[in-house]
Protein backbone atom coordinates (compact mmCIF):
# COMPACT_ATOMS: atom_id res chain seq x y z
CA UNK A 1 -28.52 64.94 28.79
CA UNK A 2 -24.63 65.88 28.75
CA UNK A 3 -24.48 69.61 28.29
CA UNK A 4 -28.12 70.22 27.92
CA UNK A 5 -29.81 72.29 30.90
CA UNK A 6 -31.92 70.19 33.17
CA UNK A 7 -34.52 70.33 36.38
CA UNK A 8 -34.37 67.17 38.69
CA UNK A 9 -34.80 66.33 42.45
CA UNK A 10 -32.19 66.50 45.29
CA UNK A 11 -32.38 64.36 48.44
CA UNK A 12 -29.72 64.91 51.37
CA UNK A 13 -29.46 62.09 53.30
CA UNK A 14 -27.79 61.97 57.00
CA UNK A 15 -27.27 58.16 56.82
CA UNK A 16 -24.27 57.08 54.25
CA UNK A 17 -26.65 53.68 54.33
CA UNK A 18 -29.59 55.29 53.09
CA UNK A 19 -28.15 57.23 50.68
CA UNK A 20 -26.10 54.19 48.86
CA UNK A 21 -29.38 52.15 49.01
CA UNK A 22 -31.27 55.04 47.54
CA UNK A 23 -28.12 54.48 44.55
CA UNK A 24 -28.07 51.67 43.90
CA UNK A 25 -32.46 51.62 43.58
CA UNK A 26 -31.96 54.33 40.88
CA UNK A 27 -29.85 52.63 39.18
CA UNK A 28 -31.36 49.04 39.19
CA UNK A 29 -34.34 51.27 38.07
CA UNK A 30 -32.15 52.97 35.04
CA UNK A 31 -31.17 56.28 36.41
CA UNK A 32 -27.96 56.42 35.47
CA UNK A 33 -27.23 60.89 35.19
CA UNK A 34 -26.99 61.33 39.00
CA UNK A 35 -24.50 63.73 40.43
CA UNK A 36 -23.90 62.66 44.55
CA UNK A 37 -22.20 64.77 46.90
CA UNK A 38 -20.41 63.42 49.97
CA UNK A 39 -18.49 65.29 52.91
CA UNK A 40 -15.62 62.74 52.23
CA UNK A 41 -14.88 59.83 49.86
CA UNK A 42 -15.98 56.65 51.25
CA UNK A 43 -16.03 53.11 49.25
CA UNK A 44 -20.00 52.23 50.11
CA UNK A 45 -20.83 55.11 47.77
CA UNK A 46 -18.60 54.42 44.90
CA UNK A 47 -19.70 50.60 44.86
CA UNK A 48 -23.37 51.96 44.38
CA UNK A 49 -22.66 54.38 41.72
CA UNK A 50 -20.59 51.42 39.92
CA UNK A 51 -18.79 53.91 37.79
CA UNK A 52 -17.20 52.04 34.85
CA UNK A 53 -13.06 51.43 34.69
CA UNK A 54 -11.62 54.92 33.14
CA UNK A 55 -10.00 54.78 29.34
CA UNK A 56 -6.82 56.79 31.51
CA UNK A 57 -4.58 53.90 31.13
CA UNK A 58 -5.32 53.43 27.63
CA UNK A 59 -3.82 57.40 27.36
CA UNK A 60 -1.22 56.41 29.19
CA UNK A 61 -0.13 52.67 27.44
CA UNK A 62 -0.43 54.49 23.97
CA UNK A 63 1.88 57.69 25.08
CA UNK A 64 3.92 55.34 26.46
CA UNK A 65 4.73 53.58 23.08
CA UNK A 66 4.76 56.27 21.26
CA UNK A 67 7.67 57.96 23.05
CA UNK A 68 9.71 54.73 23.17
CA UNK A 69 9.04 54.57 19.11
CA UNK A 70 9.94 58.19 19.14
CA UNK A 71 13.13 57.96 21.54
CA UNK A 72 14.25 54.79 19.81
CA UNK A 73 13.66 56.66 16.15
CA UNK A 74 15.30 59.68 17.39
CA UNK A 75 18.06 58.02 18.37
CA UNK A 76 18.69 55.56 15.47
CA UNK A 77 18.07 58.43 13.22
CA UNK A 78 20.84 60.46 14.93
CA UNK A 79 23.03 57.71 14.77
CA UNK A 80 22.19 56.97 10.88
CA UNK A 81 22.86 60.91 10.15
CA UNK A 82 26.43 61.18 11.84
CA UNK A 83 27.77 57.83 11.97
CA UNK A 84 31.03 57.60 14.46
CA UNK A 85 32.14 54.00 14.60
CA UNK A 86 33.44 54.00 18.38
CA UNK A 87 35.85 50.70 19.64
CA UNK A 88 34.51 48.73 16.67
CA UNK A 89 30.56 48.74 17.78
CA UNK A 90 27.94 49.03 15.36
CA UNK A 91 26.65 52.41 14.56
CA UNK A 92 23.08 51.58 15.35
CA UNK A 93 23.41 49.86 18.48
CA UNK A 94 20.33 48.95 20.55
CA UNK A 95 21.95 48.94 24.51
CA UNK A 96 23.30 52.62 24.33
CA UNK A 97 19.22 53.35 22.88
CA UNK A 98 17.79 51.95 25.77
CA UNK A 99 18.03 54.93 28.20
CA UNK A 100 16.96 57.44 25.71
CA UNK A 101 14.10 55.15 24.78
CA UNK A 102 13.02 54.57 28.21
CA UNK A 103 12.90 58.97 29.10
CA UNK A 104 11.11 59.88 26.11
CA UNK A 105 8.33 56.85 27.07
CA UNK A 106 8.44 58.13 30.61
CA UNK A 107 7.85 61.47 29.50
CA UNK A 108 4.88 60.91 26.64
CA UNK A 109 3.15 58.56 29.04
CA UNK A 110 3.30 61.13 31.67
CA UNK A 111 2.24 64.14 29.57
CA UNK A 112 -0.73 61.91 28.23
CA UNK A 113 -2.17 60.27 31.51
CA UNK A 114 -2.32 64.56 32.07
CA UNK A 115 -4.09 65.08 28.93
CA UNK A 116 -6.51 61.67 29.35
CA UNK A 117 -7.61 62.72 32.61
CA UNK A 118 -8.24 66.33 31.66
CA UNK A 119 -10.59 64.92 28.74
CA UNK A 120 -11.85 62.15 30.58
CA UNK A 121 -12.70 64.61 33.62
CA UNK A 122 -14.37 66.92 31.35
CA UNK A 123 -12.42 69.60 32.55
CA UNK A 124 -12.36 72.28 32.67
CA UNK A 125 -15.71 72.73 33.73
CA UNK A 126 -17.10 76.29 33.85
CA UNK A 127 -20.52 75.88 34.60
CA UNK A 128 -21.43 76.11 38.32
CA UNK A 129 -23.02 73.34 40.31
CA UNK A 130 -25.92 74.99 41.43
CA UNK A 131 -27.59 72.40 43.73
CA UNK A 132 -24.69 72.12 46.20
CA UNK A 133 -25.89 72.44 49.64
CA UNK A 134 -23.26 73.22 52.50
CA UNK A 135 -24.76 70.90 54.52
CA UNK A 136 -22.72 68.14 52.22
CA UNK A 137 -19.60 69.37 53.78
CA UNK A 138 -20.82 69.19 57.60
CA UNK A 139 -21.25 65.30 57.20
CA UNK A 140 -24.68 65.04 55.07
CA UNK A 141 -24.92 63.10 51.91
CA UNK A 142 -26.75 64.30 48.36
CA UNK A 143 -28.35 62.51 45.67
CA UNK A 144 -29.31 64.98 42.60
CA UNK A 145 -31.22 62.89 40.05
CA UNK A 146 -32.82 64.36 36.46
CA UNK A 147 -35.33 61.74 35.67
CA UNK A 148 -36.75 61.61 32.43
CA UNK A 149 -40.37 62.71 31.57
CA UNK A 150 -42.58 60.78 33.50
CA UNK A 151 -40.37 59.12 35.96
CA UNK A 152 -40.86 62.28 38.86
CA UNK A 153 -42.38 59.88 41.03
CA UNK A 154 -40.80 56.68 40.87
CA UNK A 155 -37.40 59.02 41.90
CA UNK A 156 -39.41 60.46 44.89
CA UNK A 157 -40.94 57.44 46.42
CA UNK A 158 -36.91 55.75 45.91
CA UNK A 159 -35.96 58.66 48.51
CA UNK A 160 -38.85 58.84 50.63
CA UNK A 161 -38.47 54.67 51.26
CA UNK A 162 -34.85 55.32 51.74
CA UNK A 163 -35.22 57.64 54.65
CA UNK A 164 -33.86 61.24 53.36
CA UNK A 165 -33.94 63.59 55.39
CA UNK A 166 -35.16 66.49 52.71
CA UNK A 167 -36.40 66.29 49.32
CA UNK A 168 -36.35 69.33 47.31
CA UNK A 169 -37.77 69.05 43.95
CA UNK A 170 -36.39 71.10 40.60
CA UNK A 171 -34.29 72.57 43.59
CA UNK A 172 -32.74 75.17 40.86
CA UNK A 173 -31.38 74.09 36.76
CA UNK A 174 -28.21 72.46 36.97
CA UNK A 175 -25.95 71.41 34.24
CA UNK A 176 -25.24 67.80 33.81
CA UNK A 177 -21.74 66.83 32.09
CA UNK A 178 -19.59 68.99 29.78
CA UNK A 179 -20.86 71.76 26.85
């Protein structure tokens, strides 16, 4: 459903409670493209969406490498191309490559933890949210949900047994992940 337009229902919920219950029932039921909305990050809310561990790290490990290769490499090659023999030391000589090493992994891991999050985030994101409420920034909680054909009602009765406080069904088209 990723970049595809699509209708769904919204429930706003004024208990955090309710609405992680109303989570985690959608998702022991296999509704996993929800998009919740919360007037401030709390914990209960991430445990029930039980997002998975994010590949950032893995952007940032293999930048890291890669610029100690490359500052290592860069400075061996250096070395190799104007060789000055200094108090008797080798030309290539590992100690002395250690700080150049260490700034270029610094700098690659950094620049690629940017570039991992940016993909990972799908962002930038240009198409508008349009089932935001403002009540979700006065202290109410939302629960958008695009069910697949069929499963309407199984999505309602999970929010009417959870207690929210409004349902609004196919409350406008809202885009669901990146294009």
């Amino acid at each position: 459903m990723r970049g595809t337009r699509a209708a769904g229902t919204l429930a706003i919920f004024t208990e955090l409670d309710a609405a992680a219950a109303a989570i985690e029932r959608l998702r022991k039921a296999g509704h996993r493209e929800m998009v919740v909305f919360s007037p401030m990050p709390r914990h209960e809310l991430e445990e029930a969406i039980d997002t998975p561990e994010t590949p950032v790290r893995l952007f940032t490990l293999v930048g890291a490498l890669t610029g100690a290769a490359a500052g290592f490499a860069l400075a061996i090659g250096t070395a190799l191309d104007w060789p000055l023999i200094v108090g008797g030391k080798p030309i290539i000589s590992i100690p002395a490559f250690v700080v150049i090493g260490f700034e270029v992994a610094v700098l690659l891991g950094a620049l690629s933890t940017v570039v991992g999050l940016f993909l990972n985030s799908r962002l930038p994101h240009m198409a508008k949210l349009a089932v935001y409420d403002p009540s979700f920034s006065a202290g109410r909680f939302g629960v958008f949900v695009a069910p697949k054909a069929g499963r309407e009602e199984e999505v309602l009765a999970v929010f009417r047994e959870n207690g929210a406080a409004e349902i609004r069904e196919d409350p406008m088209e809202v885009r669901l992940g990146a294009d």
